[in-house]
N, C-alpha and C. Protein backbone atom coordinates (compact mmCIF):
# COMPACT_ATOMS: atom_id res chain seq x y z
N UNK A 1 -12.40 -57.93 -46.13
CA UNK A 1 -11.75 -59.19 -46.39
C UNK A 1 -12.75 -60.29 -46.12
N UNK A 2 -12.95 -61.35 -46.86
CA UNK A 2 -13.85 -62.52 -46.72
C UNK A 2 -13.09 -63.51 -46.37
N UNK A 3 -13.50 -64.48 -45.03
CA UNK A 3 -12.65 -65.26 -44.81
C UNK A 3 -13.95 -66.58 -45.50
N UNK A 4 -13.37 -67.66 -44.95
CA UNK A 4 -14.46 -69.21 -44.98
C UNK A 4 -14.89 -69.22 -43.91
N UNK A 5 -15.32 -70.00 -43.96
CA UNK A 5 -16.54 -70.32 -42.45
C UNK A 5 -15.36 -70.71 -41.05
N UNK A 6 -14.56 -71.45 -41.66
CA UNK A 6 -14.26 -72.59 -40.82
C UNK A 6 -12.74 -71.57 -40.42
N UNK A 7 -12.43 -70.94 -41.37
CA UNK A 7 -11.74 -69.46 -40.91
C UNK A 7 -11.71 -68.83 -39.79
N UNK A 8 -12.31 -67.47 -40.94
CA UNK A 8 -12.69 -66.11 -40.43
C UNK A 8 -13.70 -66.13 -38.94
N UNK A 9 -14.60 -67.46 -39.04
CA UNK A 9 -15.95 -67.17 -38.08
C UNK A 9 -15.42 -67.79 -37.32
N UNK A 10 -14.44 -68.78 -37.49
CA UNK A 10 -13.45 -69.58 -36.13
C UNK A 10 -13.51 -68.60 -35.59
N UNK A 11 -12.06 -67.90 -35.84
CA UNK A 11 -11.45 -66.94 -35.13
C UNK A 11 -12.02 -65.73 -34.62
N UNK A 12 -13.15 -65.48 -34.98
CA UNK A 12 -14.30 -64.48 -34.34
C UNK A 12 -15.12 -65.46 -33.58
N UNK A 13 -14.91 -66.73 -33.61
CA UNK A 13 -15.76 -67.12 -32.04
C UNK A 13 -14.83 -67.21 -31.23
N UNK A 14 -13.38 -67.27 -31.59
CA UNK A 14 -11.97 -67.27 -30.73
C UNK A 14 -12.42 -65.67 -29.85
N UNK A 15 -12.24 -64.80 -30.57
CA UNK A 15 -11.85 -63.48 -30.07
C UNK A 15 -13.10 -63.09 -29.55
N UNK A 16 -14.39 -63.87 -29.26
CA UNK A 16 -16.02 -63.54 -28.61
C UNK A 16 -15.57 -64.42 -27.36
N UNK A 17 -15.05 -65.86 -27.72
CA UNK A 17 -14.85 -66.02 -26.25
C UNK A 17 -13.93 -65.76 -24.98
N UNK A 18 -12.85 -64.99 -26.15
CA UNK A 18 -11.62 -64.26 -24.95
C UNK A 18 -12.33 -63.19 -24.86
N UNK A 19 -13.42 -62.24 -25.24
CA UNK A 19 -13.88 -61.60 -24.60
C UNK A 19 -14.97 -61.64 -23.43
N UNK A 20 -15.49 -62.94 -23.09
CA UNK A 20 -16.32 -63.40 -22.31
C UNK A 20 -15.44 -62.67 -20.80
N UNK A 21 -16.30 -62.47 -19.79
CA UNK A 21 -15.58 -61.50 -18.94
C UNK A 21 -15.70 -62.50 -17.56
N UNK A 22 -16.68 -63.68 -17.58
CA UNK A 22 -16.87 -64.44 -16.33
C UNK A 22 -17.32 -65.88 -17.27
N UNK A 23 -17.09 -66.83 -16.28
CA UNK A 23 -17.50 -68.33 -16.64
C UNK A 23 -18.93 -68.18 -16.97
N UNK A 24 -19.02 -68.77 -18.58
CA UNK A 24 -20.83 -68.74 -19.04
C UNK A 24 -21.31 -70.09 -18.84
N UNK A 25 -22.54 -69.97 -18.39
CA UNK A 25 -23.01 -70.87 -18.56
C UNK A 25 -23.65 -71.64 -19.71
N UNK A 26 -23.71 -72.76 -19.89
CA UNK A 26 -24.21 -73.41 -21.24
C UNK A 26 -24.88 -73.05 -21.90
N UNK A 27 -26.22 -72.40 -21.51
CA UNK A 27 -26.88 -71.82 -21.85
C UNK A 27 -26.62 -70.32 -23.06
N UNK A 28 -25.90 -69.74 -22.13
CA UNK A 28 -24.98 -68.54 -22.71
C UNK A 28 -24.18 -68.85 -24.00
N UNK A 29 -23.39 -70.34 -23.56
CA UNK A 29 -22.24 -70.40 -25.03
C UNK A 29 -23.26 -71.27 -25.77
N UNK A 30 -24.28 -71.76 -25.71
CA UNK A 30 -25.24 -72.06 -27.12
C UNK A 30 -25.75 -70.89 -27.34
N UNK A 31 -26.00 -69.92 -27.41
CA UNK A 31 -26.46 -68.97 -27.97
C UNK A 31 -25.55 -68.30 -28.89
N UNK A 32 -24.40 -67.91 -27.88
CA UNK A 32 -22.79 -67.68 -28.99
C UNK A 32 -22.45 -68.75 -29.83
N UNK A 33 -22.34 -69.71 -29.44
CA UNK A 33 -21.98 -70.78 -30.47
C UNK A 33 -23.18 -70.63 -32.01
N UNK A 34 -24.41 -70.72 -31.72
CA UNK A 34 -25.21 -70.56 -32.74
C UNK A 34 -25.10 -69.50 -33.36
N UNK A 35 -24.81 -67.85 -32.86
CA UNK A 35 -24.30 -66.74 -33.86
C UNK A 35 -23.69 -67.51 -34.68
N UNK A 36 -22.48 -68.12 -34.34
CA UNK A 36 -21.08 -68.38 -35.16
C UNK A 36 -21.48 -69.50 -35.99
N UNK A 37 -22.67 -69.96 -35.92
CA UNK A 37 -22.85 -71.46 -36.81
C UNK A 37 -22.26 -72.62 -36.70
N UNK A 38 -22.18 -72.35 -35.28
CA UNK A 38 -21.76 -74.09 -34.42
C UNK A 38 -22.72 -74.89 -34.41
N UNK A 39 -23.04 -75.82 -35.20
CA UNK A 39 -24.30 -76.78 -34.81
C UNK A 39 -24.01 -77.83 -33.94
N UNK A 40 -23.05 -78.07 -33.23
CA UNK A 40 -22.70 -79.39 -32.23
C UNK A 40 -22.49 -77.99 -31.27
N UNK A 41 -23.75 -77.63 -30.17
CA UNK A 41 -23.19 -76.87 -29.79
C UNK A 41 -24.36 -76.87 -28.13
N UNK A 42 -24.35 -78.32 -27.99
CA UNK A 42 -25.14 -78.66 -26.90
C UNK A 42 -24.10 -79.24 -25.61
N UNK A 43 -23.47 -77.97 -24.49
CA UNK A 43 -22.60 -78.01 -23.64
C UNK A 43 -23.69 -78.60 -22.00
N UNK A 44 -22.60 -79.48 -22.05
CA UNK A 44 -22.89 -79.88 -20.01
C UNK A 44 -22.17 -78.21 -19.36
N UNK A 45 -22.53 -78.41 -18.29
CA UNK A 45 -21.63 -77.53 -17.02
C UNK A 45 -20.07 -77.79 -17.17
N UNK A 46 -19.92 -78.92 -17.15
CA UNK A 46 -18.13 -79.33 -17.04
C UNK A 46 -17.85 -78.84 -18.53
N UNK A 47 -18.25 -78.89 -19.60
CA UNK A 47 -17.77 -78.78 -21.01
C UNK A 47 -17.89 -76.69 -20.96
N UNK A 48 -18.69 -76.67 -20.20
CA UNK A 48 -18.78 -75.28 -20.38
C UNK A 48 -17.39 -74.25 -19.70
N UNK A 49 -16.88 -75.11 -18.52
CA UNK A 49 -15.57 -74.39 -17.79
C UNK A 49 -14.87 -75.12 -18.47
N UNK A 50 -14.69 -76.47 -19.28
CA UNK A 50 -13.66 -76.39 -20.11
C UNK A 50 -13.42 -75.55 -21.55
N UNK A 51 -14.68 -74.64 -21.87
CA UNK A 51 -14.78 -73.73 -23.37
C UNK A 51 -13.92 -72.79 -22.36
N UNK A 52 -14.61 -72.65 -21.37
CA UNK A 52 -14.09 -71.08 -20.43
C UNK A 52 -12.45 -71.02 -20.27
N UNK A 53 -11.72 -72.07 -19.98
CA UNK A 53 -10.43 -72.18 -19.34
C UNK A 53 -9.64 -72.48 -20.96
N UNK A 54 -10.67 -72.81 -21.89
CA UNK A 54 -9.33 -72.87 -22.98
C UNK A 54 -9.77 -71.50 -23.88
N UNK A 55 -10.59 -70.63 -23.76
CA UNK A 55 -11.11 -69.07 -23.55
C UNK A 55 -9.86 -68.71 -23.31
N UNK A 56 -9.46 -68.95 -22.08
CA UNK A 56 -8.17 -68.23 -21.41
C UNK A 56 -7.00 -68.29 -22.25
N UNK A 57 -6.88 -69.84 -22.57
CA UNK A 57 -5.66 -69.65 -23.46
C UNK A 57 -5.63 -69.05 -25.05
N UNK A 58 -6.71 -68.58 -25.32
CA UNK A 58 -6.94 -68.42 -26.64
C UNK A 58 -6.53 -67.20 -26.56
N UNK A 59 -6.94 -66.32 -25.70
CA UNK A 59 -6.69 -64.64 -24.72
C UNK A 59 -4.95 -64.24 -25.48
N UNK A 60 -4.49 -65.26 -25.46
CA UNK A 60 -2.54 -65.31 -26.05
C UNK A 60 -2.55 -65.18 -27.47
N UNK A 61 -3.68 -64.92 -27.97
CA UNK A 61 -3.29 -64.79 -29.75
C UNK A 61 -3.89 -63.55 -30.11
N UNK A 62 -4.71 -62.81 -28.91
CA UNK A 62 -4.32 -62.05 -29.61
C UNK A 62 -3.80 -60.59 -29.56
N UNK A 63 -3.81 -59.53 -30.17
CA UNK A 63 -3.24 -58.38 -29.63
C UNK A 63 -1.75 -58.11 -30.11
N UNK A 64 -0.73 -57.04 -29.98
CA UNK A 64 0.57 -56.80 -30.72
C UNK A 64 1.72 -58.10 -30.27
N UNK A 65 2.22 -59.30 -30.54
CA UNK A 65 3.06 -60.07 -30.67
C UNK A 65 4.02 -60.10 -31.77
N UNK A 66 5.08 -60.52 -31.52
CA UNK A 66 5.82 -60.85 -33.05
C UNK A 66 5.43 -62.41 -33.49
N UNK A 67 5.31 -62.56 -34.68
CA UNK A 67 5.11 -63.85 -35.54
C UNK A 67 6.04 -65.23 -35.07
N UNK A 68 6.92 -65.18 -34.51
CA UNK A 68 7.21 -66.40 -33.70
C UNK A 68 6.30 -66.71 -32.84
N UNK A 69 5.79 -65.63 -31.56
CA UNK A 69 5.34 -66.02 -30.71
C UNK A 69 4.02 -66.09 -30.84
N UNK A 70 3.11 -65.32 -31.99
CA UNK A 70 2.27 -65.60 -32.21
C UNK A 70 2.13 -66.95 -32.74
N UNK A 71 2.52 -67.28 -33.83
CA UNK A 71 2.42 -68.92 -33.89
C UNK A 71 2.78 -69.69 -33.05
N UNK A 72 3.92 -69.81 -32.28
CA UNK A 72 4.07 -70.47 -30.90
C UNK A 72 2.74 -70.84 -29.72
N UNK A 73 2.07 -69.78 -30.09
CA UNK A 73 1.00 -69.89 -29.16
C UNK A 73 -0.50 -70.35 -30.15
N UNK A 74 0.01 -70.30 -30.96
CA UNK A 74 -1.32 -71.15 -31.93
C UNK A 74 -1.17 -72.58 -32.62
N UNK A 75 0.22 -72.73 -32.23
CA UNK A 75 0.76 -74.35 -32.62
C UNK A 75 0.19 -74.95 -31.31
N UNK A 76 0.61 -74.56 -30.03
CA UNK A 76 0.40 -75.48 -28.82
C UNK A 76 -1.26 -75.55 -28.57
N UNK A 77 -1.77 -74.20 -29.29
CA UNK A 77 -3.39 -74.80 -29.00
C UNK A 77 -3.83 -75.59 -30.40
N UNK A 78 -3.08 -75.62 -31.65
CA UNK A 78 -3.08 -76.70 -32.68
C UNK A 78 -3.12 -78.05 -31.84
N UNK A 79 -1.56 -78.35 -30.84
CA UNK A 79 -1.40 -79.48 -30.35
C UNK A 79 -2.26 -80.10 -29.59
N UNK A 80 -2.89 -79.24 -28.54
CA UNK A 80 -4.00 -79.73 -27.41
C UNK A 80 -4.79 -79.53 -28.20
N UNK A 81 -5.86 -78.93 -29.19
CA UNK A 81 -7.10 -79.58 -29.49
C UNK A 81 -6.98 -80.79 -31.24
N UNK A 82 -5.81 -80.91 -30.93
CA UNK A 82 -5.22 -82.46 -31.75
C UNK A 82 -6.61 -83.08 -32.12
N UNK A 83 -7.18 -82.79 -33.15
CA UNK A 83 -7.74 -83.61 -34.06
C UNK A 83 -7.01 -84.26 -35.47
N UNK A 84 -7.37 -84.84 -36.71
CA UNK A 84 -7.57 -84.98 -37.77
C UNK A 84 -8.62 -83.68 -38.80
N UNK A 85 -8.16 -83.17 -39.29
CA UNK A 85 -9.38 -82.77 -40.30
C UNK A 85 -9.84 -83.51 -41.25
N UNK A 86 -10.83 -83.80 -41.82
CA UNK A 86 -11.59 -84.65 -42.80
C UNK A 86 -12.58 -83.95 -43.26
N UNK A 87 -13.19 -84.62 -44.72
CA UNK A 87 -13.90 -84.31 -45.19
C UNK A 87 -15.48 -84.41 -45.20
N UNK A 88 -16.53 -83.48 -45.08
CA UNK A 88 -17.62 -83.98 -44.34
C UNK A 88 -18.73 -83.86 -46.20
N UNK A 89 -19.91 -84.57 -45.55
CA UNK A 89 -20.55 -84.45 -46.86
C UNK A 89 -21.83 -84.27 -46.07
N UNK A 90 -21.82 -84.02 -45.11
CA UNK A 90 -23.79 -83.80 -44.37
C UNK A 90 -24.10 -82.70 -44.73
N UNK A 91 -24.14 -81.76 -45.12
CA UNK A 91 -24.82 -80.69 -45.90
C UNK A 91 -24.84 -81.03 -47.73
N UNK A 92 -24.42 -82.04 -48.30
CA UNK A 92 -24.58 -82.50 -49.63
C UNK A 92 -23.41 -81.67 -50.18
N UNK A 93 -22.21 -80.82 -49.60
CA UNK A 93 -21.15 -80.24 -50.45
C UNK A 93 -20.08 -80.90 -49.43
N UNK A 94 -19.03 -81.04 -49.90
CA UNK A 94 -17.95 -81.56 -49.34
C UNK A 94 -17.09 -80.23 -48.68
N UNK A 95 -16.83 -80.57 -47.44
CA UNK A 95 -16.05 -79.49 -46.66
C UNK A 95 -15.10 -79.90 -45.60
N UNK A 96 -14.62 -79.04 -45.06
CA UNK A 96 -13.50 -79.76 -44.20
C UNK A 96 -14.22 -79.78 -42.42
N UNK A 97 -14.33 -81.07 -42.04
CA UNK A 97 -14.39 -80.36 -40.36
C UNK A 97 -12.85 -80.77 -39.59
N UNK A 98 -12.78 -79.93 -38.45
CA UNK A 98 -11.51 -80.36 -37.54
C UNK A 98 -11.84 -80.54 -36.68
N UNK A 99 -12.84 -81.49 -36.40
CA UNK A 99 -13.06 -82.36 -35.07
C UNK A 99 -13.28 -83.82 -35.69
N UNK A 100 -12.85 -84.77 -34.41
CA UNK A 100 -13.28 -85.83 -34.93
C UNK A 100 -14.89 -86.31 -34.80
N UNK A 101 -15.17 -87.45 -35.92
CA UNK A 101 -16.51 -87.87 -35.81
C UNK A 101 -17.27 -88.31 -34.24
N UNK A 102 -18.21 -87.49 -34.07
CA UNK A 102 -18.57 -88.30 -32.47
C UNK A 102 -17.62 -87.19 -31.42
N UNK A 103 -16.93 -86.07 -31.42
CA UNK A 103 -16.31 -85.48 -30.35
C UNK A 103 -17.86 -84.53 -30.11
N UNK A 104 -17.19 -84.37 -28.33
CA UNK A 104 -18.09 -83.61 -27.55
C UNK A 104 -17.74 -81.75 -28.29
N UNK A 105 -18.90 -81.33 -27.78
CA UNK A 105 -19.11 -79.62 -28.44
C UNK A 105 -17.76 -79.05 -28.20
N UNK A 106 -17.46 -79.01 -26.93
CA UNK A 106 -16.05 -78.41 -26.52
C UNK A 106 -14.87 -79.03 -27.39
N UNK A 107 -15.07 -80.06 -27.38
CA UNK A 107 -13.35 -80.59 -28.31
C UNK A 107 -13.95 -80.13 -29.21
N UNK A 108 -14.90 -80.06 -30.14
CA UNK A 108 -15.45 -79.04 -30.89
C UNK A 108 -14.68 -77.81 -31.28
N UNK A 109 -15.38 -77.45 -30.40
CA UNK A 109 -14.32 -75.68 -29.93
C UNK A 109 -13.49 -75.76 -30.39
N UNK A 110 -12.57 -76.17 -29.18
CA UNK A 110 -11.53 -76.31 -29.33
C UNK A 110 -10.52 -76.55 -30.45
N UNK A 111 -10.89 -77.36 -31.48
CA UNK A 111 -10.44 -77.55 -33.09
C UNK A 111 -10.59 -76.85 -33.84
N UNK A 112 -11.93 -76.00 -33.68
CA UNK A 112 -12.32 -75.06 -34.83
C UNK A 112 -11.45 -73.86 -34.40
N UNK A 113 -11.95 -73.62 -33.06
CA UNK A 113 -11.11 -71.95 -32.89
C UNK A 113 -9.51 -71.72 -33.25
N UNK A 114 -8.67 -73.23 -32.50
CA UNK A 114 -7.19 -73.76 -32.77
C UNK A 114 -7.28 -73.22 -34.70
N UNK A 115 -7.99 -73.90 -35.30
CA UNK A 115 -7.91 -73.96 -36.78
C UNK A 115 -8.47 -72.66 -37.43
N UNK A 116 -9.34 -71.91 -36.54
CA UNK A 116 -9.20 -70.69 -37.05
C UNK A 116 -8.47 -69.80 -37.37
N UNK A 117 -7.86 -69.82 -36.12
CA UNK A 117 -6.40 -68.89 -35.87
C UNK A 117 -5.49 -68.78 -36.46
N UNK A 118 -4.94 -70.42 -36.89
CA UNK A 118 -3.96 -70.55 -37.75
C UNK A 118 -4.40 -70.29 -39.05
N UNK A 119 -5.73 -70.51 -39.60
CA UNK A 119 -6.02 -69.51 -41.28
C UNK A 119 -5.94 -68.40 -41.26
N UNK A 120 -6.30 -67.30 -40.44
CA UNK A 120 -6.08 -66.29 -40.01
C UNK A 120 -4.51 -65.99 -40.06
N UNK A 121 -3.79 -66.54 -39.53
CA UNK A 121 -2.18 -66.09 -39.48
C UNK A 121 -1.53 -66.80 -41.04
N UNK A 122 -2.17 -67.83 -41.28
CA UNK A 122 -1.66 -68.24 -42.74
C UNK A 122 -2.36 -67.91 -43.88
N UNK A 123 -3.61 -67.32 -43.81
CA UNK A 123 -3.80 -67.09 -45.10
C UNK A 123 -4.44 -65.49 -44.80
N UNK A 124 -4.03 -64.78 -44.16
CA UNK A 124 -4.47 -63.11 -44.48
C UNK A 124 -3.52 -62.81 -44.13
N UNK A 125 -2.88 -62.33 -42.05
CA UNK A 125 -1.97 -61.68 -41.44
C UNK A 125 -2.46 -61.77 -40.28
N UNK A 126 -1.27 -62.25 -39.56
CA UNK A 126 -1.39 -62.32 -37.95
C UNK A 126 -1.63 -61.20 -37.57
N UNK A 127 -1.45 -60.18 -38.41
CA UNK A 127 -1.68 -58.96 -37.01
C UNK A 127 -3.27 -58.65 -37.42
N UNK A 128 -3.74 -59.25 -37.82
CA UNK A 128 -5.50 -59.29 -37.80
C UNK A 128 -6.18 -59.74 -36.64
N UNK A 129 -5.08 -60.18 -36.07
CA UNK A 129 -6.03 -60.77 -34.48
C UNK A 129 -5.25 -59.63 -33.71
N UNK A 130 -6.15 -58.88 -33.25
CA UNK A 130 -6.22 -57.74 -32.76
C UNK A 130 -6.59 -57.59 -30.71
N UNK A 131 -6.67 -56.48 -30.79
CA UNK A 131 -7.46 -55.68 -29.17
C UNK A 131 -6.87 -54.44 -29.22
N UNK A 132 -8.51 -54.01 -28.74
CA UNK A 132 -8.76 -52.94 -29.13
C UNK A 132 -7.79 -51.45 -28.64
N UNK A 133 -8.00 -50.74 -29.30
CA UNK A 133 -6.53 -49.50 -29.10
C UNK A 133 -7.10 -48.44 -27.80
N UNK A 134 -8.81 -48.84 -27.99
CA UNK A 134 -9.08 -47.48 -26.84
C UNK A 134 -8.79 -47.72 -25.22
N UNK A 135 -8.16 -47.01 -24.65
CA UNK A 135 -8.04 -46.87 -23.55
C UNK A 135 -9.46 -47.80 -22.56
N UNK A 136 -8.88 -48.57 -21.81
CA UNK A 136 -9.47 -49.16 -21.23
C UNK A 136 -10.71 -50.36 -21.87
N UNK A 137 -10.50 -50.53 -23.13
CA UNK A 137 -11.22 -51.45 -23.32
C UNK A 137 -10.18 -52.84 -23.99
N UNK A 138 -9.41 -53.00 -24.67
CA UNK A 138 -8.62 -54.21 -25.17
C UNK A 138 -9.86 -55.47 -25.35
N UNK A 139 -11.20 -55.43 -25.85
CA UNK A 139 -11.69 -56.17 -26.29
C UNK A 139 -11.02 -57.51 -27.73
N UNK A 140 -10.67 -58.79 -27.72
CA UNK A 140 -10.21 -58.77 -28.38
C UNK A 140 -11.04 -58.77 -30.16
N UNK A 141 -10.43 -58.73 -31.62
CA UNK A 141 -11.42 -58.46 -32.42
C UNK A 141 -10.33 -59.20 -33.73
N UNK A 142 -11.16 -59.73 -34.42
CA UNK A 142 -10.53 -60.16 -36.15
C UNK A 142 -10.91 -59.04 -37.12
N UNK A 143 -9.98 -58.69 -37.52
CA UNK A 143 -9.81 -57.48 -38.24
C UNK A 143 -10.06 -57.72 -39.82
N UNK A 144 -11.32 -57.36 -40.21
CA UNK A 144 -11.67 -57.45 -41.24
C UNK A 144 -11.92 -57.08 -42.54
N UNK A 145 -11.22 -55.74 -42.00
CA UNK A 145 -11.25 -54.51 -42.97
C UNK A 145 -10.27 -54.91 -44.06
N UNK A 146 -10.97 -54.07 -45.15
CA UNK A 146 -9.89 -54.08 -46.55
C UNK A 146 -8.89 -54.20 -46.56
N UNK A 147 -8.43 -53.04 -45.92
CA UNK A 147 -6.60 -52.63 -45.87
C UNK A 147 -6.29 -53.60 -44.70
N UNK A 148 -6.83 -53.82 -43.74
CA UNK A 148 -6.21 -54.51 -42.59
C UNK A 148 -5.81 -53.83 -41.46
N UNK A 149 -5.55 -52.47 -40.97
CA UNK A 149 -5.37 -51.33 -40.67
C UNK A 149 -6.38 -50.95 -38.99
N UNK A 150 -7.38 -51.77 -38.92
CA UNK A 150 -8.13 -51.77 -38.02
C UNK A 150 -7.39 -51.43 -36.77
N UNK A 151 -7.89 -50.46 -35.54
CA UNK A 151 -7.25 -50.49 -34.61
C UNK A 151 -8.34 -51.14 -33.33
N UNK A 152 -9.84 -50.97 -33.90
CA UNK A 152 -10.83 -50.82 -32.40
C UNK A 152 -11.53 -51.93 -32.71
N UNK A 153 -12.47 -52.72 -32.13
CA UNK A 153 -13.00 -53.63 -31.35
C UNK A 153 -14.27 -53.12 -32.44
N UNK A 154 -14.25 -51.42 -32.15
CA UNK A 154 -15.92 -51.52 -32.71
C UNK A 154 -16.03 -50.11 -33.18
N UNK A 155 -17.07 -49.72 -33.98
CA UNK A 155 -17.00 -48.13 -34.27
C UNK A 155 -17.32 -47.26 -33.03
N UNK A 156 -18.19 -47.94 -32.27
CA UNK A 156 -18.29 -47.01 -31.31
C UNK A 156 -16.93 -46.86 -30.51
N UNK A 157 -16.36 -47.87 -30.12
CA UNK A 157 -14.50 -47.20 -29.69
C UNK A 157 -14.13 -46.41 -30.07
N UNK A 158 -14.09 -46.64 -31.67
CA UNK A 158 -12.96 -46.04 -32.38
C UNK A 158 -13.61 -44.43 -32.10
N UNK A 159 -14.66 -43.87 -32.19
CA UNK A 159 -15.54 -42.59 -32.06
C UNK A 159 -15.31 -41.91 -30.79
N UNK A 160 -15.34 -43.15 -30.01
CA UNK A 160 -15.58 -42.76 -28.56
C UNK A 160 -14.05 -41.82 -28.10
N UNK A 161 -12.86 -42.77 -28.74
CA UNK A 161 -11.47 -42.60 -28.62
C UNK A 161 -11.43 -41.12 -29.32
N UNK A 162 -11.39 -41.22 -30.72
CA UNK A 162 -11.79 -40.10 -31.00
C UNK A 162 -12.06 -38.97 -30.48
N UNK A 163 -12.98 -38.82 -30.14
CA UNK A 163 -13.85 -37.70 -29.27
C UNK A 163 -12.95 -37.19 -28.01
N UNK A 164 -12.51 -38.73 -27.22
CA UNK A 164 -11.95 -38.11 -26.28
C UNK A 164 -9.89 -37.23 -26.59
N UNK A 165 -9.90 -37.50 -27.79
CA UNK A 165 -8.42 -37.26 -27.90
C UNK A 165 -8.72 -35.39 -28.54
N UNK A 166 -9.91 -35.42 -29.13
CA UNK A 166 -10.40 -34.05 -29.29
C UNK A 166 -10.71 -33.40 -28.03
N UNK A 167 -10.85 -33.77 -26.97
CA UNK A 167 -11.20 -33.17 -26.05
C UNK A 167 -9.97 -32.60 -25.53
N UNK A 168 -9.02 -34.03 -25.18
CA UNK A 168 -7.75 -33.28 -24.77
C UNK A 168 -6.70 -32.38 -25.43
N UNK A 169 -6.99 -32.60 -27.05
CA UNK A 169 -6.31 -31.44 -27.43
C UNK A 169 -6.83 -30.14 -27.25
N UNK A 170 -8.00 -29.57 -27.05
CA UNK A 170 -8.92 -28.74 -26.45
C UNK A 170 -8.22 -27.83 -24.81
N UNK A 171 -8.20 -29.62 -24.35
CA UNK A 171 -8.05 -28.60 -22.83
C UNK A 171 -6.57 -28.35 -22.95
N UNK A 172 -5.49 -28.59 -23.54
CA UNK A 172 -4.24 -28.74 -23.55
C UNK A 172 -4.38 -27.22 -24.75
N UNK A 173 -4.99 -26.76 -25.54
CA UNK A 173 -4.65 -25.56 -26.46
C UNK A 173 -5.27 -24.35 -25.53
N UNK A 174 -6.10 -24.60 -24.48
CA UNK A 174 -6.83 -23.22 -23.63
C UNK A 174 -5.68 -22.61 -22.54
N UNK A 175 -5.85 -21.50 -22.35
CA UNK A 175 -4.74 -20.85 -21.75
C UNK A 175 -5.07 -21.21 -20.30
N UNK A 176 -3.73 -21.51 -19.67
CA UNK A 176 -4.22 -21.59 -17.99
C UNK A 176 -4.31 -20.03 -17.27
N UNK A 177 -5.40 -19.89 -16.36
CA UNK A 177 -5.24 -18.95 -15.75
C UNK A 177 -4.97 -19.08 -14.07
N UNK A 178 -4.31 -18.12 -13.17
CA UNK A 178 -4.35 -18.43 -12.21
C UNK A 178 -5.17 -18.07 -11.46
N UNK A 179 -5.86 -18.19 -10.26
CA UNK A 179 -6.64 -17.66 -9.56
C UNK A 179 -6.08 -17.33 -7.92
């Protein structure tokens, strides 16, 4: 599935930073931010625990919900990172940004990932915002596959899971003996 920029790569910097596992430092989320093709993406310390703490709330979109509550929880981060969208022309093609002119990197964030989410739930399927099925990992992930059908974070999960469910049908088909 091909999303747009302002999409698909939202919502995969959504689901990179609910997977962040401790407060990053600036340093850290310009590097992630630049994967994702954030170019306003020069964070202070304070802007950096505010990416981190609205990280947290982003953590609520994704994984098995029903469609009320999934949008419920992508309207109120619509509401708090409350921009305007407009039309930009600094790359010479006209496109949409959802921050306002002059906002700091984080309100940044904050608009794009908010606006990711909701293209994601309005123009493919909410249950594309995912985490992952293998035991002990729930990484969260945007599901990008054809069918939509995705269960893991990553191939190596999905293999890893795999492997281990072959194992236990293994020890569960061998005869017990007593000793």
């Amino acid at each position: 599935m091909h999303f747009n920029h302002y999409g698909g790569e939202a919502a995969r910097l959504a689901a990179d930073l609910v997977n962040l596992t401790e407060p990053p430092r600036p340093d850290d989320l310009e590097s992630l931010l630049a994967a994702h093709g954030v170019v306003n993406r020069a964070l202070t310390a304070a802007q950096a625990t505010e990416v981190w703490e609205w990280s947290r709330r982003l953590a609520g979109c994704f994984g098995r919900q029903d469609i009320e509550e999934r949008c419920a929880t992508v309207n109120a981060l619509l509401a708090d990172a409350s921009s305007s969208p407009r039309i930009s022309l600094h790359d010479g093609r006209p496109h949409l940004h959802y921050s306002e002119v002059g906002a700091d990197a984080a309100a940044h964030i904050r608009a794009v990932t908010a606006t990711g989410l909701a293209y994601v739930i309005c123009s493919a399927d909410p249950d594309r915002l995912g985490r992952c099925a293998r035991r002990g990992c729930a990484l969260a992930f945007v599901d990008t596959s054809r069918n939509g059908r995705r269960a893991y974070c990553s191939v190596r999960c999905a293999n890893n899971d795999a492997v281990a469910r072959h194992r236990e049908r293994g020890r569960a088909s061998q005869p017990r003996t007593h000793s």
